[in-house]
C-alpha atoms as a PDB file:
ATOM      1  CA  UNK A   1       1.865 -24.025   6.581  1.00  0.00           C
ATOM      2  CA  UNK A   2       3.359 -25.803   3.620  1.00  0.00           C
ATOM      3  CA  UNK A   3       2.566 -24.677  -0.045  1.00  0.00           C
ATOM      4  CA  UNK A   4       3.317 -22.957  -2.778  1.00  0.00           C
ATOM      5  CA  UNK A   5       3.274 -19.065  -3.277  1.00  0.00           C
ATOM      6  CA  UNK A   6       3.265 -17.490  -6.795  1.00  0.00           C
ATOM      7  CA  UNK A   7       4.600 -14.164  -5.818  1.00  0.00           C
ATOM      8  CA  UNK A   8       5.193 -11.507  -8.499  1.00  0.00           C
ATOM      9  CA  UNK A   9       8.550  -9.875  -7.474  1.00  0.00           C
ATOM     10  CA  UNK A  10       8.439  -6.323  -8.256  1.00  0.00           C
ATOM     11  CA  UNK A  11      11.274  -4.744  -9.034  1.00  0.00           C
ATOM     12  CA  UNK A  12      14.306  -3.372  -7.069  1.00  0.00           C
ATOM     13  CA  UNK A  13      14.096  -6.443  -4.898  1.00  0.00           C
ATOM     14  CA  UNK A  14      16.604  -9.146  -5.434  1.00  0.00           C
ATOM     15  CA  UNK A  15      15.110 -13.006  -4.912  1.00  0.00           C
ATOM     16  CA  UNK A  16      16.555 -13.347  -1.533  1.00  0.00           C
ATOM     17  CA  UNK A  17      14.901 -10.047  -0.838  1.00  0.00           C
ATOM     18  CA  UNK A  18      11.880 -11.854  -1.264  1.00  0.00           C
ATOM     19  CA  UNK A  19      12.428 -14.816   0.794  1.00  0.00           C
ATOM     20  CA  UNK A  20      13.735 -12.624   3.384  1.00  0.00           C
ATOM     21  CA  UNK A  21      10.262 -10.617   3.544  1.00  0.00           C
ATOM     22  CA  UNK A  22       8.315 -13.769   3.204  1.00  0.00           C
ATOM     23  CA  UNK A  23      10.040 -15.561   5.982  1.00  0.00           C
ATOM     24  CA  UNK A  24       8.528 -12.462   8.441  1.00  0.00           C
ATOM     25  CA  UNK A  25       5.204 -12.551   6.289  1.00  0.00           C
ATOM     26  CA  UNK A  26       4.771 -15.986   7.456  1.00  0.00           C
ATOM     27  CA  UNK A  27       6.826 -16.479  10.307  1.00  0.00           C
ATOM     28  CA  UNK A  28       8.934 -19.573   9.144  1.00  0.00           C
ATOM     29  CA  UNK A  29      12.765 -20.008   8.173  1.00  0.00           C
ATOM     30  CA  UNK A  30      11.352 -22.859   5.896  1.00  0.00           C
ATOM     31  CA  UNK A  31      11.031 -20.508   2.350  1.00  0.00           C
ATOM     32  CA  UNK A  32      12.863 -21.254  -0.610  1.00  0.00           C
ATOM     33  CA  UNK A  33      12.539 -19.542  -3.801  1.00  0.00           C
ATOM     34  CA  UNK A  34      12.569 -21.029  -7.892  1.00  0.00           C
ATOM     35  CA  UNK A  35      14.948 -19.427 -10.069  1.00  0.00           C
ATOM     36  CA  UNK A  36      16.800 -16.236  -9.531  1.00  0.00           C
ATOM     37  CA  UNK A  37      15.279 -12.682 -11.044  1.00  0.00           C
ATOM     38  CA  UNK A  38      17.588  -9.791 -11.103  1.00  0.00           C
ATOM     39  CA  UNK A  39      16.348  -7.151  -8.941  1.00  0.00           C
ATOM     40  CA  UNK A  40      15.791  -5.160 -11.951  1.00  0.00           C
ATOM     41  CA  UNK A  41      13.487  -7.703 -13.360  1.00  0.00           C
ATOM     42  CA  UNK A  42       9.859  -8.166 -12.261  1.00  0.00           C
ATOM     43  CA  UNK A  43       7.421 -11.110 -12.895  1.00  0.00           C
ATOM     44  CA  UNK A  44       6.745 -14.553 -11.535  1.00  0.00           C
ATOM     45  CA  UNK A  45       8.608 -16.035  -8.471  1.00  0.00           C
ATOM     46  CA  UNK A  46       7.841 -19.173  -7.388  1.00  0.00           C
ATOM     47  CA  UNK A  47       8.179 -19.370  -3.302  1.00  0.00           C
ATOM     48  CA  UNK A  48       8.504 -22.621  -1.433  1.00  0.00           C
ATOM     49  CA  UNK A  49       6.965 -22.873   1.996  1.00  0.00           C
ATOM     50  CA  UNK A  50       7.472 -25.679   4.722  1.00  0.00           C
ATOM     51  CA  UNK A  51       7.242 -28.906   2.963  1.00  0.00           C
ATOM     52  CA  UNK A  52       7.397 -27.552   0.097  1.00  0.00           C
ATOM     53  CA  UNK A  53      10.945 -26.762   0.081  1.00  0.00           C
ATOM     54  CA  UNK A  54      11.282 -29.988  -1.104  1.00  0.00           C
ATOM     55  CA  UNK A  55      10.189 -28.933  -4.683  1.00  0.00           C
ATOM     56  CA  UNK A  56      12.065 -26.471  -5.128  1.00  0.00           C
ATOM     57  CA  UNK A  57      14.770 -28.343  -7.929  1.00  0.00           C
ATOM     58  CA  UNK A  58      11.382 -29.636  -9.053  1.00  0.00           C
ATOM     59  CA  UNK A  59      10.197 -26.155 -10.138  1.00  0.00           C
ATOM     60  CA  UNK A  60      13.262 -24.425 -10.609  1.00  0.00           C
ATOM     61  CA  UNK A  61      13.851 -27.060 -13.717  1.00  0.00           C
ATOM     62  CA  UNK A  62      10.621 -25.987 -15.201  1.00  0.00           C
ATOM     63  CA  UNK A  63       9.876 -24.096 -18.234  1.00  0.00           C
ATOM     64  CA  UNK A  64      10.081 -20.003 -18.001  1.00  0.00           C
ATOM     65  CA  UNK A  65       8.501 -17.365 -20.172  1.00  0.00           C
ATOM     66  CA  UNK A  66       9.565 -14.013 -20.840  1.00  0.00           C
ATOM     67  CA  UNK A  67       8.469 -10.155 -22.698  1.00  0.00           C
ATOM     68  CA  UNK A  68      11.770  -8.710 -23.327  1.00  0.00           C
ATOM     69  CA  UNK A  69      12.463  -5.780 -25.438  1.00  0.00           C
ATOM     70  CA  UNK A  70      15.801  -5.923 -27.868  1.00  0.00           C
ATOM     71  CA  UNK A  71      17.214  -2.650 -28.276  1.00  0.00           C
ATOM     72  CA  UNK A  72      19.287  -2.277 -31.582  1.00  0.00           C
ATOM     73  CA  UNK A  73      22.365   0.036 -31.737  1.00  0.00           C
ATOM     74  CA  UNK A  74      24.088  -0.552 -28.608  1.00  0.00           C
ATOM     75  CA  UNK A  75      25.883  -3.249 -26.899  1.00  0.00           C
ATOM     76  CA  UNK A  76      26.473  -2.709 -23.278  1.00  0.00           C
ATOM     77  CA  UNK A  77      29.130  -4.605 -20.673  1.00  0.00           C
ATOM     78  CA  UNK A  78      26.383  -6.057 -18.550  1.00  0.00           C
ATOM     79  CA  UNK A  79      24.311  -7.092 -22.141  1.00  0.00           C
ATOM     80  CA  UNK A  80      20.877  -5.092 -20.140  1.00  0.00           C
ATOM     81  CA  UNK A  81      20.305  -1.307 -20.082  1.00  0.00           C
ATOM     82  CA  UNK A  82      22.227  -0.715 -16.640  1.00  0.00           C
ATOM     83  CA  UNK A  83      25.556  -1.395 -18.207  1.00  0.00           C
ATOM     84  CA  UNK A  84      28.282   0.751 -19.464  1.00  0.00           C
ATOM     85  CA  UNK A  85      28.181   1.081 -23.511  1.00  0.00           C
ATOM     86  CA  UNK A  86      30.620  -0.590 -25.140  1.00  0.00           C
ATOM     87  CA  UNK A  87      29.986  -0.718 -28.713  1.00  0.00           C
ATOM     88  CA  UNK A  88      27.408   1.398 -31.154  1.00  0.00           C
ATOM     89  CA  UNK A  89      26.139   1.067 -34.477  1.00  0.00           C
ATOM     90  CA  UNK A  90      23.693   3.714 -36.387  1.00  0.00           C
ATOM     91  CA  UNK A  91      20.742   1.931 -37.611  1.00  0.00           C
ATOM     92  CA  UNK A  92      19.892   3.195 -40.518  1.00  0.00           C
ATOM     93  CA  UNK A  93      16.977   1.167 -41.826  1.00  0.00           C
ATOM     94  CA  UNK A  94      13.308   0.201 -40.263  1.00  0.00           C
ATOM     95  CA  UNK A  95      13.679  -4.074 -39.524  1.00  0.00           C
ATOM     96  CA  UNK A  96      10.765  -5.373 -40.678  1.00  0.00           C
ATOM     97  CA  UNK A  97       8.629  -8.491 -38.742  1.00  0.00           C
ATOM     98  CA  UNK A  98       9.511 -10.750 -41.298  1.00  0.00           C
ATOM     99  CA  UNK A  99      13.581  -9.983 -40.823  1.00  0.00           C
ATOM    100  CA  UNK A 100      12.897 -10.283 -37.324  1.00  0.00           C
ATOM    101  CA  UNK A 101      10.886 -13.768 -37.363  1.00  0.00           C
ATOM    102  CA  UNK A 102      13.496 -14.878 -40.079  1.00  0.00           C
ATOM    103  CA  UNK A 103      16.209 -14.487 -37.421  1.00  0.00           C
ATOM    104  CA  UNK A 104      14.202 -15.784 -34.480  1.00  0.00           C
ATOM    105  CA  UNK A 105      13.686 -18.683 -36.359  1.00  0.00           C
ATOM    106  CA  UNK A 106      17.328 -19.972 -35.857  1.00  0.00           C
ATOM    107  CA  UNK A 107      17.021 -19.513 -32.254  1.00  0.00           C
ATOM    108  CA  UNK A 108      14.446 -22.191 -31.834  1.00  0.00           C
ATOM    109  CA  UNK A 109      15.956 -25.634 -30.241  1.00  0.00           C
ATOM    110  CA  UNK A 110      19.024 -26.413 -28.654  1.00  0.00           C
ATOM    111  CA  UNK A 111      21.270 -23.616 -28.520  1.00  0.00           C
ATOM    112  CA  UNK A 112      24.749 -22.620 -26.869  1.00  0.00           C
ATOM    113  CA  UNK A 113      25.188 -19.976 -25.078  1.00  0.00           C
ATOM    114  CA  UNK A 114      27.913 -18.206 -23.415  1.00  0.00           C
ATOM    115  CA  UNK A 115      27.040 -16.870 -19.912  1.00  0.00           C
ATOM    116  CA  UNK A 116      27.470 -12.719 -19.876  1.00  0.00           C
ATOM    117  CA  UNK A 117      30.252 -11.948 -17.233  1.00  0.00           C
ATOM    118  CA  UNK A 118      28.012 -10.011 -15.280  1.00  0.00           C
ATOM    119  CA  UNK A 119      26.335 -12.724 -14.075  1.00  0.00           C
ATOM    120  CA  UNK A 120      26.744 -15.154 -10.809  1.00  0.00           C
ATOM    121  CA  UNK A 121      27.905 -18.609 -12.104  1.00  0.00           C
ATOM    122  CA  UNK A 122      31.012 -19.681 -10.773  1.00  0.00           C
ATOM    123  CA  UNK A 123      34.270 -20.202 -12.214  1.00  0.00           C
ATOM    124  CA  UNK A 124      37.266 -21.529 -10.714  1.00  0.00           C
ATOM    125  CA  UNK A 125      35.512 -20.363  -7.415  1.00  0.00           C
ATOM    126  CA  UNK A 126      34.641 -16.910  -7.959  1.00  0.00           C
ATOM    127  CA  UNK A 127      31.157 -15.590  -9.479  1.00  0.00           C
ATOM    128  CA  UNK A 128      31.561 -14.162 -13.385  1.00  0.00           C
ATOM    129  CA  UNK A 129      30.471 -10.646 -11.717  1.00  0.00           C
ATOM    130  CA  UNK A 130      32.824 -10.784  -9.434  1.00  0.00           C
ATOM    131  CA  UNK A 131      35.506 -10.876 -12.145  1.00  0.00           C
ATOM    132  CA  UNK A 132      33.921  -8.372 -14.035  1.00  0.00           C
ATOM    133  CA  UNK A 133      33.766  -5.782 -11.429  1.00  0.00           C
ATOM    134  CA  UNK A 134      38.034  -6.647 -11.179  1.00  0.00           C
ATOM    135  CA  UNK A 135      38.567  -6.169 -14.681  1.00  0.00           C
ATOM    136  CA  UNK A 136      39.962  -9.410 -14.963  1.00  0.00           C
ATOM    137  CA  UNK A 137      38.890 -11.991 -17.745  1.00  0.00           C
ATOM    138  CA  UNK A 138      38.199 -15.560 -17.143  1.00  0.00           C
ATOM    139  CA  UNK A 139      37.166 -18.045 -20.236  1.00  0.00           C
ATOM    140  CA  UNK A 140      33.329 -18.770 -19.622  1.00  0.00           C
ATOM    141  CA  UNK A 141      31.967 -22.200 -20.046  1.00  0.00           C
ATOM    142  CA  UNK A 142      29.592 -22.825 -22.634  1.00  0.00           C
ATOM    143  CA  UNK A 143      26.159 -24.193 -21.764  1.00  0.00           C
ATOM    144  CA  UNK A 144      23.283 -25.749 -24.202  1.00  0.00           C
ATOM    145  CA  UNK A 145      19.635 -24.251 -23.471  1.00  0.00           C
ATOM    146  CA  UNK A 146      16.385 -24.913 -24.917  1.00  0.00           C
ATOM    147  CA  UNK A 147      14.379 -22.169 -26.527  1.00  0.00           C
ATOM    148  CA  UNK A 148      10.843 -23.810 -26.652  1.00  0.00           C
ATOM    149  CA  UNK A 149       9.144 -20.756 -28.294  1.00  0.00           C
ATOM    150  CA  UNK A 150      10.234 -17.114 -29.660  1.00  0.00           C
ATOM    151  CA  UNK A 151       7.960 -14.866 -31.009  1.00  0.00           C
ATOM    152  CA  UNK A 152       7.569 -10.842 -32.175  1.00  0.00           C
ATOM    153  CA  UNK A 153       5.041  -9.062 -30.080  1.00  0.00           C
ATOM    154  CA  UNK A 154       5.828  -5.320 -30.324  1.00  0.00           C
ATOM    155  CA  UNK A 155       7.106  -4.548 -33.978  1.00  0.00           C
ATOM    156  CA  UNK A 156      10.025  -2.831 -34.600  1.00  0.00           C
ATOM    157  CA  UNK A 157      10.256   0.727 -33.454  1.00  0.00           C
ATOM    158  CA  UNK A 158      12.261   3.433 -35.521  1.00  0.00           C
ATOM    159  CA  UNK A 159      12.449   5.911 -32.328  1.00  0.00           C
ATOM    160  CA  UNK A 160      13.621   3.738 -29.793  1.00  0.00           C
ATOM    161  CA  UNK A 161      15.372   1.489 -31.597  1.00  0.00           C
ATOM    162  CA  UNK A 162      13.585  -1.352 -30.054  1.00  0.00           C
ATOM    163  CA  UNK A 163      11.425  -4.384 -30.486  1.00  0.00           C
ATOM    164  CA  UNK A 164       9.559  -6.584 -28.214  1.00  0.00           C
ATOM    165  CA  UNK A 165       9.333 -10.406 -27.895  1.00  0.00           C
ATOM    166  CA  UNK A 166       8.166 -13.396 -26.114  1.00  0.00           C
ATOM    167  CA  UNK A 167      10.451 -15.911 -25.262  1.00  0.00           C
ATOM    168  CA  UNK A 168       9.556 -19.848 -23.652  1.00  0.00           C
ATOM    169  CA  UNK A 169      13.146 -21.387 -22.733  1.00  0.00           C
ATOM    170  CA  UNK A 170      13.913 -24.234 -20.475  1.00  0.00           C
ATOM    171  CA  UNK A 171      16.275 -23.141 -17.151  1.00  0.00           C
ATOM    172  CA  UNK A 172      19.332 -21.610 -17.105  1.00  0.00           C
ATOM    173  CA  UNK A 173      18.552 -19.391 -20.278  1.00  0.00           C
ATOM    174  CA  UNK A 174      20.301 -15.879 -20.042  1.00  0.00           C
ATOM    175  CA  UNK A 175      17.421 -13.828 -22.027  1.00  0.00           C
ATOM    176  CA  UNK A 176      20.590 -10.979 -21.984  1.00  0.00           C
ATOM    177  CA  UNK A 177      22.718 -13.142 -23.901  1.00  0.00           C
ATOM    178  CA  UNK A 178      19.772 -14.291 -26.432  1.00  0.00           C
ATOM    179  CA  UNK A 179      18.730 -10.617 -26.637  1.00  0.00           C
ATOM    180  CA  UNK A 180      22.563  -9.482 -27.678  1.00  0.00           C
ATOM    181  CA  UNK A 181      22.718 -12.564 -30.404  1.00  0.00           C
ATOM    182  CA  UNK A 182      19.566 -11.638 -32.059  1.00  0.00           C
ATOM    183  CA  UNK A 183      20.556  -8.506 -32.580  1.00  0.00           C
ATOM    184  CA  UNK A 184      24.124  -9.751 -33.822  1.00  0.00           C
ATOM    185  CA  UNK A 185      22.365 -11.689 -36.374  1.00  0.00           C
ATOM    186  CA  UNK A 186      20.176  -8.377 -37.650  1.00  0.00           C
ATOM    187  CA  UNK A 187      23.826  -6.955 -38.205  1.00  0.00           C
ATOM    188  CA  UNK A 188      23.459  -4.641 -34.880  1.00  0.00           C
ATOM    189  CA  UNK A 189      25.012  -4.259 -31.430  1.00  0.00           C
ATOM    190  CA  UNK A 190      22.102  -4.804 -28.886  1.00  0.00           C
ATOM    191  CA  UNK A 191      21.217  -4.983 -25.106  1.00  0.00           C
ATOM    192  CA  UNK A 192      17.965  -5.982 -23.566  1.00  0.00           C
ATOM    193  CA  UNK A 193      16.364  -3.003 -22.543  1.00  0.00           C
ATOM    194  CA  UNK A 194      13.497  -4.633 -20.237  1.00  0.00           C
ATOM    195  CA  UNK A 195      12.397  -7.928 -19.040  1.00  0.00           C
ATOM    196  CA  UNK A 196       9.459  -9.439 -17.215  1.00  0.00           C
ATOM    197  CA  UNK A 197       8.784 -12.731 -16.571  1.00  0.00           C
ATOM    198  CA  UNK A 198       5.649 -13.734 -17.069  1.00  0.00           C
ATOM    199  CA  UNK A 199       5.291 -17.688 -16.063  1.00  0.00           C
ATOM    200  CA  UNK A 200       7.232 -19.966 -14.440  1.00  0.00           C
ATOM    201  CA  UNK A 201       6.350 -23.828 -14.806  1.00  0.00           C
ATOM    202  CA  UNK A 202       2.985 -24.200 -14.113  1.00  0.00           C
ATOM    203  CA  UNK A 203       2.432 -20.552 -12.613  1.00  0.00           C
ATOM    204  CA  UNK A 204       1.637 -17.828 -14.786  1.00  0.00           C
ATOM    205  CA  UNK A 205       1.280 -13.774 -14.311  1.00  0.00           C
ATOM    206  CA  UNK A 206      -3.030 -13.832 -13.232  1.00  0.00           C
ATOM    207  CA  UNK A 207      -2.080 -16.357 -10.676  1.00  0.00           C
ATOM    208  CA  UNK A 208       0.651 -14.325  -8.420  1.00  0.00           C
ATOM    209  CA  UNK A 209       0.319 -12.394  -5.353  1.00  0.00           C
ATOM    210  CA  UNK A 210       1.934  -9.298  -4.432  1.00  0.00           C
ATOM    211  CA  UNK A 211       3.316  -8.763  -0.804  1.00  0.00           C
ATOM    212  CA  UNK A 212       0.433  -6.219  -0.803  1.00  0.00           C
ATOM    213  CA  UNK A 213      -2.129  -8.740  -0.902  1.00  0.00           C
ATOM    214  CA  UNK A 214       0.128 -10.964   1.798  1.00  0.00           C
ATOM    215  CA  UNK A 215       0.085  -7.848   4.106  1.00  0.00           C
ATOM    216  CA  UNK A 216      -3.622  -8.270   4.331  1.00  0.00           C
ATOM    217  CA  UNK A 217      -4.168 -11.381   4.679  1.00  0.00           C
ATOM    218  CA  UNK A 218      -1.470 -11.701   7.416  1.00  0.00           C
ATOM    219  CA  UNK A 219      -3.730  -8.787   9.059  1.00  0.00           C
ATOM    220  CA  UNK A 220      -6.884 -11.234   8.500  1.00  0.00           C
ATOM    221  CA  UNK A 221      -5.512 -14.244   9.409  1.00  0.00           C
ATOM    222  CA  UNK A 222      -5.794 -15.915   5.744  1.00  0.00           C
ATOM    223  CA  UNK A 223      -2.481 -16.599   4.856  1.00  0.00           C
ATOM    224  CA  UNK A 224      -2.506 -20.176   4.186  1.00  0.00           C
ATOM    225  CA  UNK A 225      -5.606 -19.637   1.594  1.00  0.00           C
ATOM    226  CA  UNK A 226      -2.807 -18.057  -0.474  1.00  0.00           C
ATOM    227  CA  UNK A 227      -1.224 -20.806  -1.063  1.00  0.00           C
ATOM    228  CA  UNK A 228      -1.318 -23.684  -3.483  1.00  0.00           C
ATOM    229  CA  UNK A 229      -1.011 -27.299  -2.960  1.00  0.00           C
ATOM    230  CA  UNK A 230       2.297 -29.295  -3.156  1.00  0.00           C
ATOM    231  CA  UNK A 231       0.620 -31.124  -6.302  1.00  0.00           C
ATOM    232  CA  UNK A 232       0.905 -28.062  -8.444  1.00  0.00           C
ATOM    233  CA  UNK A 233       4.933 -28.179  -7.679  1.00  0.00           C
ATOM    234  CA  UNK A 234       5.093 -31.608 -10.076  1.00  0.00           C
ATOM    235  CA  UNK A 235       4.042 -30.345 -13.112  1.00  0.00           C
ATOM    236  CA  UNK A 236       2.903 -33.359 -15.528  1.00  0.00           C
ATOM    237  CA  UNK A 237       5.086 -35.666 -13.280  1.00  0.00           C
ATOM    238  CA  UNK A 238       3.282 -39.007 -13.511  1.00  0.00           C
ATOM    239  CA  UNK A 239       0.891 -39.567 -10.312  1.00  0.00           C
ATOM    240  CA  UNK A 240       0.092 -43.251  -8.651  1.00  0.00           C
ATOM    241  CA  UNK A 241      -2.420 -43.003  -6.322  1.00  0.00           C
ATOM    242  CA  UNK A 242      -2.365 -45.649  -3.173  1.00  0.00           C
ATOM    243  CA  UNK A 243      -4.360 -47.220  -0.693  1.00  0.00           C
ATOM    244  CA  UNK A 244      -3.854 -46.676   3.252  1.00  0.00           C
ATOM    245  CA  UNK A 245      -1.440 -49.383   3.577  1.00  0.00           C
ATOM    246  CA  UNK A 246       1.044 -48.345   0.833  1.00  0.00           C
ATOM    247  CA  UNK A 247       0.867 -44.626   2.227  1.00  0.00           C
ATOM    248  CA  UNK A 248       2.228 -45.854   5.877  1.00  0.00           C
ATOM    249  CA  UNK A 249       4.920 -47.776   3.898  1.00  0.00           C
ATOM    250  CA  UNK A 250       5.620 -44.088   1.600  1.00  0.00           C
ATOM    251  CA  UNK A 251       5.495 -41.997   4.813  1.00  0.00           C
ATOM    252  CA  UNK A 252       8.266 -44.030   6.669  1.00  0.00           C
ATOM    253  CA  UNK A 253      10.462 -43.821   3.234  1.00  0.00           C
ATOM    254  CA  UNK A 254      10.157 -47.841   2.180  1.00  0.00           C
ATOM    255  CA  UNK A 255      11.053 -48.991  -0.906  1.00  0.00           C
ATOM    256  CA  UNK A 256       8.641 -50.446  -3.009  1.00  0.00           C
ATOM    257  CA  UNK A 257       7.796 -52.116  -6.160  1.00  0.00           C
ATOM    258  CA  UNK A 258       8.129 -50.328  -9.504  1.00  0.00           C
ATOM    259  CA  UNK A 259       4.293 -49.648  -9.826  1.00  0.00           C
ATOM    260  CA  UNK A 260       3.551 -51.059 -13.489  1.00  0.00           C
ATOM    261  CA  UNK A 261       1.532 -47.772 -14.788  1.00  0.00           C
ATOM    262  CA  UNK A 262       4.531 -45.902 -14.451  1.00  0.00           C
ATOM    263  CA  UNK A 263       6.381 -44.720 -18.180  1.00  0.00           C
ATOM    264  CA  UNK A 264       8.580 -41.737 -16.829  1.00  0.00           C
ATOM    265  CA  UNK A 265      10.784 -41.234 -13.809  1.00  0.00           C
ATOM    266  CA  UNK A 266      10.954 -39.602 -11.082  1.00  0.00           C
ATOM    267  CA  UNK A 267       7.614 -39.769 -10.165  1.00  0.00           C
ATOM    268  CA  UNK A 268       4.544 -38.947  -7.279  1.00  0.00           C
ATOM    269  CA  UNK A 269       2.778 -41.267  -5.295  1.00  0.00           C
ATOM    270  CA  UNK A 270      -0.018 -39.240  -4.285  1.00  0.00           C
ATOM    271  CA  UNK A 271      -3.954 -39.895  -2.138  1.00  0.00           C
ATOM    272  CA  UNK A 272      -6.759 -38.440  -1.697  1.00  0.00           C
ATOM    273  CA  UNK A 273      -5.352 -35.961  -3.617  1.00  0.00           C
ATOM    274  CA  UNK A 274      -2.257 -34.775  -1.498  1.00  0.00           C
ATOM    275  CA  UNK A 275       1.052 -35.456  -2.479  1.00  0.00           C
ATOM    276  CA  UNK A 276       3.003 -38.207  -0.379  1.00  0.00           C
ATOM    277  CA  UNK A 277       6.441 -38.692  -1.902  1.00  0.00           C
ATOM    278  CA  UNK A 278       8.118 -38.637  -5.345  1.00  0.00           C
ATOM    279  CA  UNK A 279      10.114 -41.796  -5.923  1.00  0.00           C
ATOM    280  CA  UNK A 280      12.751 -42.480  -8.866  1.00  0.00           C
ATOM    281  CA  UNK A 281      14.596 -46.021  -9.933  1.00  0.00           C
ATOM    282  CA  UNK A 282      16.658 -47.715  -7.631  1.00  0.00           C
ATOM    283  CA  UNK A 283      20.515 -47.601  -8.112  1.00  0.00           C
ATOM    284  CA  UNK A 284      21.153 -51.202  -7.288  1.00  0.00           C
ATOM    285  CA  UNK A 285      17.767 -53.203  -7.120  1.00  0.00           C
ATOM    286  CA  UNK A 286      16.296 -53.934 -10.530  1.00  0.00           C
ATOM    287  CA  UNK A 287      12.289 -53.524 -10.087  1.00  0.00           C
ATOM    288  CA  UNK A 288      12.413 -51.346  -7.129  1.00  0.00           C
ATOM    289  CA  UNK A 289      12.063 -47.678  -6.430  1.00  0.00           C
ATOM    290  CA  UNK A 290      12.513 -45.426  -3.830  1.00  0.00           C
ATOM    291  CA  UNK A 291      11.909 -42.183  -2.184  1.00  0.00           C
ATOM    292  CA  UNK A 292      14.071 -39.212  -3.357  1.00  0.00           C
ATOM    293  CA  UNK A 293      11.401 -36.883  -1.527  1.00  0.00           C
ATOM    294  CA  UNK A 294       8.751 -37.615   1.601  1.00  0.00           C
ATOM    295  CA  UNK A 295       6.176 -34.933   2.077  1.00  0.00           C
ATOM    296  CA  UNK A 296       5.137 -35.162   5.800  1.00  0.00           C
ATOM    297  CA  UNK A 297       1.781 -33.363   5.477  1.00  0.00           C
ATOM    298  CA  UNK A 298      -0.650 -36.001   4.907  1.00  0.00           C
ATOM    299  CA  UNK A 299      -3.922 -35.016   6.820  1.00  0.00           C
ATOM    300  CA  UNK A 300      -3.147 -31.169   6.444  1.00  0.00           C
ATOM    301  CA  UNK A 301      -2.774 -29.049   3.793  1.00  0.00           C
END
């Protein structure tokens, strides 16, 4: 079986969890998954299977969108709601939409961000948590993300303190750390109080499947109708389809011509509507290109 599987993760699960639980669901070691939730977190988890492990940096560089909540009034050590308070502000006044969107507003772009130490890049060899959990400080490295998209969905709420929005960032976005800065720049300490991811590249939320819904069809022998083709793993990559010739020359890894269509790179050389290979420039040869990725599964699914 080789696909892709838009699983929502529920939570209490970390993303290994899943891959664990899908490698018995379908009986293969070959499962890979597309960007790391927090077990806390639930929402759309992209899940490589058998060929398609090979897409996985593919889809792991795509787009993500979130629903988080901002919760004004207190900052905690982890920057979510499971973390130990560290700072607290009253807030004495409603925030409007408009101060809200004014603030969002600056957020849109390139941004810099430092990663929250409870988190699992690595510094110096050790993961940020890992230092956290030691009380011992370590200067994090600052990283630029994209923020494609940031909106107000839920309006500000004088009970809890707490506002929702809907963020579309590129990878590698800590929606903690934007969470915490937006409510620096209303004048407040703030965590994020929830999260849920809600698409991931070319996935979104009505297209997942719960391990429910695996369960059965394991029972009913229909689990490779869950998944979807490799194609859907290349987003708007640009696609060259060949003839039978070229495709015996792809599926042994040749080099080949720059095709002249192609504008971007990498790229897919695709037929009959199944994805062969994905080739980029070649380092030395002017006019050539070759494979970075084979797909073996021409004449299966």
């Amino acid at each position: 079986m080789n696909g892709i599987l838009p699983l929502w993760k529920p939570r209490g699960m970390t993303s290994h969890d899943c891959v664990m639980r899908i490698r018995t669901l379908f009986e293969t070691k070959k499962v890979g998954h597309t960007g790391t939730l927090d077990p806390e977190v639930e929402g759309v988890l992209g899940i490589c299977i058998g060929e398609g492990t090979k897409l996985v940096p593919y889809l792991t560089k795509g787009s993500k969108t979130y629903v988080a909540t901002v919760t004004l009034g207190t900052a905690t050590e982890t920057e979510d709601a499971h973390g130990r308070v560290i700072k607290e502000k009253e807030v004495h006044q409603s925030i409007s939409d408009e101060d809200i969107n004014a603030v969002l507003k600056e957020f849109i772009g390139n941004i810099i961000q430092i990663p929250p130490m409870y988190s699992a890049i690595r510094v110096k060899g050790k993961r940020l948590y890992e230092y956290a959990r030691a009380n011992e400080y370590v200067e994090r490295p600052e990283r630029s993300v994209s923020i494609h998209s940031i909106d107000v969905l839920d309006s500000y709420d004088e009970q809890s303190q707490s506002f929702s929005i809907e963020v579309t960032c590129s990878q590698g976005t800590y929606i903690r750390t934007l969470c915490v800065d937006i409510g620096e720049k209303l004048g407040y300490p703030a965590h994020m109080s929830a999260l849920v991811r809600t698409k991931a590249s070319s996935f979104s939320a009505e297209e997942t499947i719960t391990f429910s819904h695996i369960q059965e069809a394991k029972e009913l022998g229909k689990r490779e109708e869950l998944l979807y083709p490799l194609q859907r793993g290349i987003g708007e990559m640009e696609q060259v389809e060949v003839d039978e010739a070229t495709r015996v020359k792809i599926h042994h890894g040749n080099k080949l011509p720059t095709p002249s269509s192609v504008q971007t790179f990498p790229f897919a050389y695709v037929s009959k509507q199944q994805l062969l290979a994905i080739y980029d420039h070649h380092p030395t040869e002017t006019g050539i290109v070759k494979p970075v990725r084979v797909f073996n599964t021409y004449g299966r699914r």
